[in-house]
N, C-alpha and C. Protein backbone atom coordinates (compact mmCIF):
# COMPACT_ATOMS: atom_id res chain seq x y z
N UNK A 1 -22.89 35.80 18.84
CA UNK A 1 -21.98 35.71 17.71
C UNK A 1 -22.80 35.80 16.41
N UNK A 2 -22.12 36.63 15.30
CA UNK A 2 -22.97 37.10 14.24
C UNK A 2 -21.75 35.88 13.40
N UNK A 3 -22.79 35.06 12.01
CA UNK A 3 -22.18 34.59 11.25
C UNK A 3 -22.10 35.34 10.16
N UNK A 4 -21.53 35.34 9.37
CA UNK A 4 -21.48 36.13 7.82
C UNK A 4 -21.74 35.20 6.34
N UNK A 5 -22.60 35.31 5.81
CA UNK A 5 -22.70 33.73 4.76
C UNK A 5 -23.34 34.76 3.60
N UNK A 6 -23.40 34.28 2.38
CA UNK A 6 -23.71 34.85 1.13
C UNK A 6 -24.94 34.91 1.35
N UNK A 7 -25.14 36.16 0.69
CA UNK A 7 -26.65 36.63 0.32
C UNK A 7 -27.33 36.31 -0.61
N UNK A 8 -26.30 36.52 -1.78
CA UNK A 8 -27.22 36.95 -2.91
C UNK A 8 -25.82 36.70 -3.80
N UNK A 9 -26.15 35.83 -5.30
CA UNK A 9 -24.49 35.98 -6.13
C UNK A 9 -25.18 36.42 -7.70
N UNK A 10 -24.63 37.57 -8.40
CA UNK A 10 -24.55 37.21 -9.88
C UNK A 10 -23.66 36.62 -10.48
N UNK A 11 -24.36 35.60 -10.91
CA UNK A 11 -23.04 34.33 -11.48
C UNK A 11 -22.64 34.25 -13.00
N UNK A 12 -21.35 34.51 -13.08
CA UNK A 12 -20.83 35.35 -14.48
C UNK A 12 -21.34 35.91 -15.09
N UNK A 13 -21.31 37.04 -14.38
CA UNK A 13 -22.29 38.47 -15.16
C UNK A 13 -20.29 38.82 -15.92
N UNK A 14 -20.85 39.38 -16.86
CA UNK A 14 -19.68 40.19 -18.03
C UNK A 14 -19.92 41.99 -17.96
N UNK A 15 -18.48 41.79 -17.71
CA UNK A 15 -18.09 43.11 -17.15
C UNK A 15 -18.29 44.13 -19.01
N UNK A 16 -19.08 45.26 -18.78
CA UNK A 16 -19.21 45.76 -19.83
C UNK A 16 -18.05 46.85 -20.14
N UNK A 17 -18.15 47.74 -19.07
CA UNK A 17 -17.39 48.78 -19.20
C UNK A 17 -15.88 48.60 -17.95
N UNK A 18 -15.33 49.48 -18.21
CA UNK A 18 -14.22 49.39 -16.66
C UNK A 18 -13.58 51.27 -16.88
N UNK A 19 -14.84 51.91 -15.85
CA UNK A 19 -14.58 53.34 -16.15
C UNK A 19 -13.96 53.73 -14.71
N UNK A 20 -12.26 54.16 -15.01
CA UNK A 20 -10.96 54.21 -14.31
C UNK A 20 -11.43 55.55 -13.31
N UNK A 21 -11.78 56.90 -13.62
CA UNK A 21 -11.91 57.64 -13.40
C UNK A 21 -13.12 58.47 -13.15
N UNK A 22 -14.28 57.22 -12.60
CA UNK A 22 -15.46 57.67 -11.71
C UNK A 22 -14.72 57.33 -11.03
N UNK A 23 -15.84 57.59 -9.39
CA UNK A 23 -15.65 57.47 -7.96
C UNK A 23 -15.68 55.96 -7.22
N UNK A 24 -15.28 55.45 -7.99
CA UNK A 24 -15.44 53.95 -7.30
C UNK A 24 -17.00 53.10 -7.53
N UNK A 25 -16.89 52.31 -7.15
CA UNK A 25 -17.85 51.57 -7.20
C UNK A 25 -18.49 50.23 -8.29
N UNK A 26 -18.78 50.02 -8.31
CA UNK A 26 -19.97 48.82 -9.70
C UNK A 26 -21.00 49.09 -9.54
N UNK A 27 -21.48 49.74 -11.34
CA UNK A 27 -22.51 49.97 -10.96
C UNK A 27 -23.12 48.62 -12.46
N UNK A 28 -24.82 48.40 -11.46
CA UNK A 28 -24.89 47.23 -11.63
C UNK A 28 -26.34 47.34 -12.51
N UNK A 29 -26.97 47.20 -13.59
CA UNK A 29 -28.32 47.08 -14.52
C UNK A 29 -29.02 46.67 -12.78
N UNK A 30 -29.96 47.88 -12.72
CA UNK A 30 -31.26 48.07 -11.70
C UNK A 30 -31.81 46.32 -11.90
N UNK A 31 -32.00 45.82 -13.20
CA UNK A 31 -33.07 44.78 -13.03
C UNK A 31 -32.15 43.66 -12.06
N UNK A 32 -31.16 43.20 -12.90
CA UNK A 32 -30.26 42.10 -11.99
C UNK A 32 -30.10 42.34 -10.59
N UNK A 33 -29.64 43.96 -10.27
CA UNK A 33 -29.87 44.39 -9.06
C UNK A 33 -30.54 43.63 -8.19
N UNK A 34 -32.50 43.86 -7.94
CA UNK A 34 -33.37 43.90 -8.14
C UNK A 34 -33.46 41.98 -8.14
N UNK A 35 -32.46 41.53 -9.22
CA UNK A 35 -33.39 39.85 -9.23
C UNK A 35 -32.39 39.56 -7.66
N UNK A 36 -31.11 39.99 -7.89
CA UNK A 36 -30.23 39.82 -6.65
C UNK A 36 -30.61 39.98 -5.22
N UNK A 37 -31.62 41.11 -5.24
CA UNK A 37 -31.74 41.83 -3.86
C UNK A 37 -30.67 42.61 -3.23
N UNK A 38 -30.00 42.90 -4.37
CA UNK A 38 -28.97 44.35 -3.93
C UNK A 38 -29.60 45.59 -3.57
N UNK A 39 -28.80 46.44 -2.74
CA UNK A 39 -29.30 47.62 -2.40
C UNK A 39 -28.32 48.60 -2.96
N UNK A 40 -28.62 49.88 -3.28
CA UNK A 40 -27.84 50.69 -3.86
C UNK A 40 -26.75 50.89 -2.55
N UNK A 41 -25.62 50.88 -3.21
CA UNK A 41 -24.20 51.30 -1.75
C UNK A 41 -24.21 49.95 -1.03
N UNK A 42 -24.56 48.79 -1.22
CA UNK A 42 -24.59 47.83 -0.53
C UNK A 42 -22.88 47.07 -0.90
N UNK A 43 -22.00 47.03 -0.02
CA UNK A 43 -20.92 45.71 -0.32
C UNK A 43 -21.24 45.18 -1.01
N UNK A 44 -20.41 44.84 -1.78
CA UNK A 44 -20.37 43.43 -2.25
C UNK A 44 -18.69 42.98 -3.03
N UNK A 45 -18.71 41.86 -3.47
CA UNK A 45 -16.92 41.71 -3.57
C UNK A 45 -17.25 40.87 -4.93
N UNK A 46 -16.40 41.77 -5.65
CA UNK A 46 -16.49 41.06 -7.31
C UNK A 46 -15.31 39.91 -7.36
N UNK A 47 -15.09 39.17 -8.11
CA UNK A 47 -14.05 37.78 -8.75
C UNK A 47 -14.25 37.79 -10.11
N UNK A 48 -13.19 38.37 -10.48
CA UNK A 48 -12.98 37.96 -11.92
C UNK A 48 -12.38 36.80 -12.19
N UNK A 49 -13.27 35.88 -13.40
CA UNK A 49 -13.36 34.31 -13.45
C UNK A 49 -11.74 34.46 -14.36
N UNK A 50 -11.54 35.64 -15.20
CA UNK A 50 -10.69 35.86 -15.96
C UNK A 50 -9.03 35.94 -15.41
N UNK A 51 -8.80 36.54 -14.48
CA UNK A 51 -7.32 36.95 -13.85
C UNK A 51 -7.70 36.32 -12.57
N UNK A 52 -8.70 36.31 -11.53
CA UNK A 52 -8.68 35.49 -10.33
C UNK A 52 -8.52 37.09 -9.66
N UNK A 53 -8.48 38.11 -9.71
CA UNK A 53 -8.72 38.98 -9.15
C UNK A 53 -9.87 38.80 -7.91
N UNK A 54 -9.67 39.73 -7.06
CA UNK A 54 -10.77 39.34 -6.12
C UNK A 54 -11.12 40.92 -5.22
N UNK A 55 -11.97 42.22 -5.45
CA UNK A 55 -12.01 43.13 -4.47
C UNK A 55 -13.57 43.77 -4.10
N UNK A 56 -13.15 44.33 -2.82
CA UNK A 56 -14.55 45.06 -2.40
C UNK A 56 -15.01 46.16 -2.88
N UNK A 57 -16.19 46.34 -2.84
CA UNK A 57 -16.78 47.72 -3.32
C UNK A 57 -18.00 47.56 -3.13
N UNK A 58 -18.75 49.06 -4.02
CA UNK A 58 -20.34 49.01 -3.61
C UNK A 58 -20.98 48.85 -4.74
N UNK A 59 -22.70 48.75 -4.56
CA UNK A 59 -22.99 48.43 -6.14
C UNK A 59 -23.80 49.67 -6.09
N UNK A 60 -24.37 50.52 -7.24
CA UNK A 60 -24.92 50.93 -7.68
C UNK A 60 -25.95 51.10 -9.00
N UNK A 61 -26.97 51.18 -8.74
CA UNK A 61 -28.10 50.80 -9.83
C UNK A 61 -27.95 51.52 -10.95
N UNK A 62 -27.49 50.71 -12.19
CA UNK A 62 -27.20 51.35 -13.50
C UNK A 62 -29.07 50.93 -14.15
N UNK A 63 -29.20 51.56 -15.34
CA UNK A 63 -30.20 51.25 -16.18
C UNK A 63 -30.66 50.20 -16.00
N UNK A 64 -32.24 49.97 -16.06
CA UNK A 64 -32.86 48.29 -15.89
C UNK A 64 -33.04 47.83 -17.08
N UNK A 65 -32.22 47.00 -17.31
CA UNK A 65 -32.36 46.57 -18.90
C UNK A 65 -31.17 46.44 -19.69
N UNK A 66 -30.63 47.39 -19.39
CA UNK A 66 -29.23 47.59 -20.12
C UNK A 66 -28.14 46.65 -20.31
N UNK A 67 -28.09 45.54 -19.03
CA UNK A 67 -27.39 44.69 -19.19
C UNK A 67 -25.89 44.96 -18.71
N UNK A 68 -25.60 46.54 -17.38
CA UNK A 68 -24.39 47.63 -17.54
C UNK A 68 -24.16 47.01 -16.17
N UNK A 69 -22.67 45.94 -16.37
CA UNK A 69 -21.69 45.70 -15.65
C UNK A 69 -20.59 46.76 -15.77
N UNK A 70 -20.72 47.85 -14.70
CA UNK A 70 -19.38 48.59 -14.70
C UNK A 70 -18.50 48.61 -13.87
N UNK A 71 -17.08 48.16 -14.00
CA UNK A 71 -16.34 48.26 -12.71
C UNK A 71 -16.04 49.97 -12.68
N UNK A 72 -16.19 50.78 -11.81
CA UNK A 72 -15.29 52.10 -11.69
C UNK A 72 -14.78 52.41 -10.28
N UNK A 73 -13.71 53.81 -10.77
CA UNK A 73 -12.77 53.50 -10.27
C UNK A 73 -11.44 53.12 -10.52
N UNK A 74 -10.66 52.92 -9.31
CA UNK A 74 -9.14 52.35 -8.99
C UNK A 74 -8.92 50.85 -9.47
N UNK A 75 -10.74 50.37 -8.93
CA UNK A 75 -10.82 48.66 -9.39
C UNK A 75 -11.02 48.62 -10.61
N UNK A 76 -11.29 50.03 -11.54
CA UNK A 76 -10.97 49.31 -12.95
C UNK A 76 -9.84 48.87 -13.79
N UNK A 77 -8.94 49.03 -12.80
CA UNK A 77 -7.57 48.52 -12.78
C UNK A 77 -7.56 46.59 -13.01
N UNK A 78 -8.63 46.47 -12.57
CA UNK A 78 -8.52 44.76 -12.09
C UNK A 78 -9.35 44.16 -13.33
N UNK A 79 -9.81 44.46 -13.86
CA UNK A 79 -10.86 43.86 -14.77
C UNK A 79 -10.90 44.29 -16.40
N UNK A 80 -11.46 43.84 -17.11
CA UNK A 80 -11.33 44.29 -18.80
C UNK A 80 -13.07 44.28 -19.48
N UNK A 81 -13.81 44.94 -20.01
CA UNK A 81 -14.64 44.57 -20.50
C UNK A 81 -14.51 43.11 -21.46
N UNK A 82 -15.84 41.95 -21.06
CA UNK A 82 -15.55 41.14 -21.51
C UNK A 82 -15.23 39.87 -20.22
N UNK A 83 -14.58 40.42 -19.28
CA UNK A 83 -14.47 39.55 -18.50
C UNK A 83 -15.41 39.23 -17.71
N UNK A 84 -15.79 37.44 -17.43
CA UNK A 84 -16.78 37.49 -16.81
C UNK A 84 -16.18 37.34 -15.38
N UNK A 85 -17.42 37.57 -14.55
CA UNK A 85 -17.17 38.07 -13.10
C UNK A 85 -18.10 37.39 -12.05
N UNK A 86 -18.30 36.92 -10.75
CA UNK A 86 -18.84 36.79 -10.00
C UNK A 86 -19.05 38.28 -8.70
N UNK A 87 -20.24 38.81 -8.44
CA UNK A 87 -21.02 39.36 -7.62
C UNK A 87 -21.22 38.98 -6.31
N UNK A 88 -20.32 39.15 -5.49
CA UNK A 88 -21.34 38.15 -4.51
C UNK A 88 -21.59 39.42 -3.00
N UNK A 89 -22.98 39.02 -2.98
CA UNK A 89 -23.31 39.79 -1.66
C UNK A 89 -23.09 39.25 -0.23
N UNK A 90 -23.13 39.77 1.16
CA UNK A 90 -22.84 39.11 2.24
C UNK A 90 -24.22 39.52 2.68
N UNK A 91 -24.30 38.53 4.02
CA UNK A 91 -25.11 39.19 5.39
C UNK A 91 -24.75 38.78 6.09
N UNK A 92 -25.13 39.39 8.02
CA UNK A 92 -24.77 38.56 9.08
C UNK A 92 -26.09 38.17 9.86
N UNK A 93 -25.61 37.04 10.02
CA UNK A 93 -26.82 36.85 10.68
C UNK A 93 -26.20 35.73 12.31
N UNK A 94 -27.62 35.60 12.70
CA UNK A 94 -27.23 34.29 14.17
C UNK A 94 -27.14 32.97 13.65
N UNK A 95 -26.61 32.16 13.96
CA UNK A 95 -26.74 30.86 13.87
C UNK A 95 -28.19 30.76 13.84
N UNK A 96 -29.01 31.03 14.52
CA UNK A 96 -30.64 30.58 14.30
C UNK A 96 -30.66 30.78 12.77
N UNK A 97 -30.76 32.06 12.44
CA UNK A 97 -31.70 33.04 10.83
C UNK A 97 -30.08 32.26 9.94
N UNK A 98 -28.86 31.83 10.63
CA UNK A 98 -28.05 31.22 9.45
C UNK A 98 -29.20 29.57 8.74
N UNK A 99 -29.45 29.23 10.19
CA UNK A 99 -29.64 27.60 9.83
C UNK A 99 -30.64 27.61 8.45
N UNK A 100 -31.54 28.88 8.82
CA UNK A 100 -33.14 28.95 7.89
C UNK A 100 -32.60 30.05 6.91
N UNK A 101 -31.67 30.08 6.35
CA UNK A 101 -31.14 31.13 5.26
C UNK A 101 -30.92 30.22 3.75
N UNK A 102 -31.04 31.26 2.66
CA UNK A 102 -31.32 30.57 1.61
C UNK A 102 -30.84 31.27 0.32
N UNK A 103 -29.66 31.42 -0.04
CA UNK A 103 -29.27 32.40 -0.58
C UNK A 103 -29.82 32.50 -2.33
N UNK A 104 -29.72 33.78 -2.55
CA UNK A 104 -30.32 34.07 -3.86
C UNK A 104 -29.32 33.80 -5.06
N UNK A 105 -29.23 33.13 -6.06
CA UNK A 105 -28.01 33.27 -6.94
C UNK A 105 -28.45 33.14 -8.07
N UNK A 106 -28.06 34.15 -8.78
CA UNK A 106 -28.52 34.66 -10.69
C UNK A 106 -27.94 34.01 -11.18
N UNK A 107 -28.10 33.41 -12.26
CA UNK A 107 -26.96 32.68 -13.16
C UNK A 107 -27.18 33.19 -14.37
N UNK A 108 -26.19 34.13 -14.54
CA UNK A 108 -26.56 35.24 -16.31
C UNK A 108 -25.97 34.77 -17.37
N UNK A 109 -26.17 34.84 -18.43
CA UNK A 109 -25.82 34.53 -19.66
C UNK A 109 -24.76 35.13 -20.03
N UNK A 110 -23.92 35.45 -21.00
CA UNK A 110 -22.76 36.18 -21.54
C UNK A 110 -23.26 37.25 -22.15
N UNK A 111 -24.72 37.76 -22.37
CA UNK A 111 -25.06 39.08 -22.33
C UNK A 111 -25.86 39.88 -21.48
N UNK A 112 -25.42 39.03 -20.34
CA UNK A 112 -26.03 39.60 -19.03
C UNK A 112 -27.64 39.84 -18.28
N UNK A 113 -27.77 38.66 -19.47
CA UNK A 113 -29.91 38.64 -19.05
C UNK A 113 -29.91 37.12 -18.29
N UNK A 114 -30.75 37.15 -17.48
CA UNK A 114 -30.75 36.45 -16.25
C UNK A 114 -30.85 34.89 -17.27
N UNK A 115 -30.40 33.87 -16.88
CA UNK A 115 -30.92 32.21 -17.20
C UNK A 115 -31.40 31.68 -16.72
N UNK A 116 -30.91 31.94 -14.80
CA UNK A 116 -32.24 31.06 -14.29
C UNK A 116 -31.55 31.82 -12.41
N UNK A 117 -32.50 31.41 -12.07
CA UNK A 117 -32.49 32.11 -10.78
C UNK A 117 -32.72 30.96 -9.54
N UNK A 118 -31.85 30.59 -8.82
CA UNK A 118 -31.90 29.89 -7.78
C UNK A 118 -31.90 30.42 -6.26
N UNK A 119 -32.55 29.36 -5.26
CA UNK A 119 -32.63 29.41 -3.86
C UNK A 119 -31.52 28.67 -3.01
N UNK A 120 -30.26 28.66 -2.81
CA UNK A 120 -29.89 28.05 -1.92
C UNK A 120 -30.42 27.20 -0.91
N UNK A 121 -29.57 26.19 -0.54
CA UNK A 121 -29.76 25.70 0.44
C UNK A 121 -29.38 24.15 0.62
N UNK A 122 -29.19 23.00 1.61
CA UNK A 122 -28.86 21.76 1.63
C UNK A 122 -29.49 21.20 0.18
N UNK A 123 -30.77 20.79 0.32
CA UNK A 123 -31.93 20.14 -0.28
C UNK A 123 -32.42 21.25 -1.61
N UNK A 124 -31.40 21.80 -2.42
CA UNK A 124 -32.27 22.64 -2.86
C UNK A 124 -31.36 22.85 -4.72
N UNK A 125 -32.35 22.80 -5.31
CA UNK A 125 -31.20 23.13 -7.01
C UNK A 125 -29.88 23.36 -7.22
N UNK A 126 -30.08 24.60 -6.21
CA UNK A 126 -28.17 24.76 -5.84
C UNK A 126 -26.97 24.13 -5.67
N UNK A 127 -27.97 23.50 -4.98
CA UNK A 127 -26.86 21.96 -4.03
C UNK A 127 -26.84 20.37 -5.08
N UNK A 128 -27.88 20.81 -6.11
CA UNK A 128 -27.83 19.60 -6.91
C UNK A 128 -26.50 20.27 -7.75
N UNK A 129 -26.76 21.19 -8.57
CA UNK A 129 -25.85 21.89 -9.30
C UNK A 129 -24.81 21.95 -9.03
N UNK A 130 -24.31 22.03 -7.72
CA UNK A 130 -22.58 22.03 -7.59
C UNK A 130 -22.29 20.38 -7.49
N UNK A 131 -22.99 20.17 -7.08
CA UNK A 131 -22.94 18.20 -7.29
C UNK A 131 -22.17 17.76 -8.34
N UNK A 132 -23.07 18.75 -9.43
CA UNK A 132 -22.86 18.12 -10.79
C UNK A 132 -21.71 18.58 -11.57
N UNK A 133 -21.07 19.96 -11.30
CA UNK A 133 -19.71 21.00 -11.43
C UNK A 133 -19.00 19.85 -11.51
């Protein structure tokens, strides 16, 4: 049995653009990418903190630096520049590689440059931090 548990989250990254009429996808500033451990075409399922929206798609590596949250696409239907958003990646893994898993999560600013970068886990910043939510 394969479990499925978060990989990797950008945590309210702000949606810059919402371009209706590319081919789908989010494409995502290479660096955040990159702090995330996203892969280009990799799943992942956006949440807008704004409407509660919630859909799948892929990410793709926009400019490193740029700071370029784009929803495109049909899903730019769901979102507004401005809105902030949650990123979140999956993996599957066994119950073994679940128990020793440690997920990556960005926590970006409102202009989309990283604030601080955490490790998941029981015992670990993460777990103090939602403590404190």
């Amino acid at each position: 049995m394969l479990w499925t548990l978060c990989k990797s989250k950008l945590h309210r990254a702000t949606v810059t653009q919402a371009a209706l009429h590319y081919e789908g996808s989010i494409t995502i500033d290479g660096h955040l990418m990159e702090a995330a451990n996203l892969l280009p075409f990799e799943r992942v399922q956006v949440v807008d903190i704004a409407n509660g929206a919630r859909f799948d798609t892929y990410a793709i590596g926009g400019k490193a630096g740029s700071g370029t949250i784009c929803v495109n696409g049909a899903a730019a239907r769901l979102v507004q520049a401005g809105d902030p958003v949650i990123i979140i990646s999956y993996a599957q893994m066994t119950p073994e590689e679940a128990q020793r898993h440690r997920p990556t999560i960005v926590l970006l600013n409102p202009d989309n440059t990283i604030r601080d970068t955490l490790r998941g886990g029981p015992e670990s910043d993460l777990a103090i931090l939602s403590e404190s939510l």
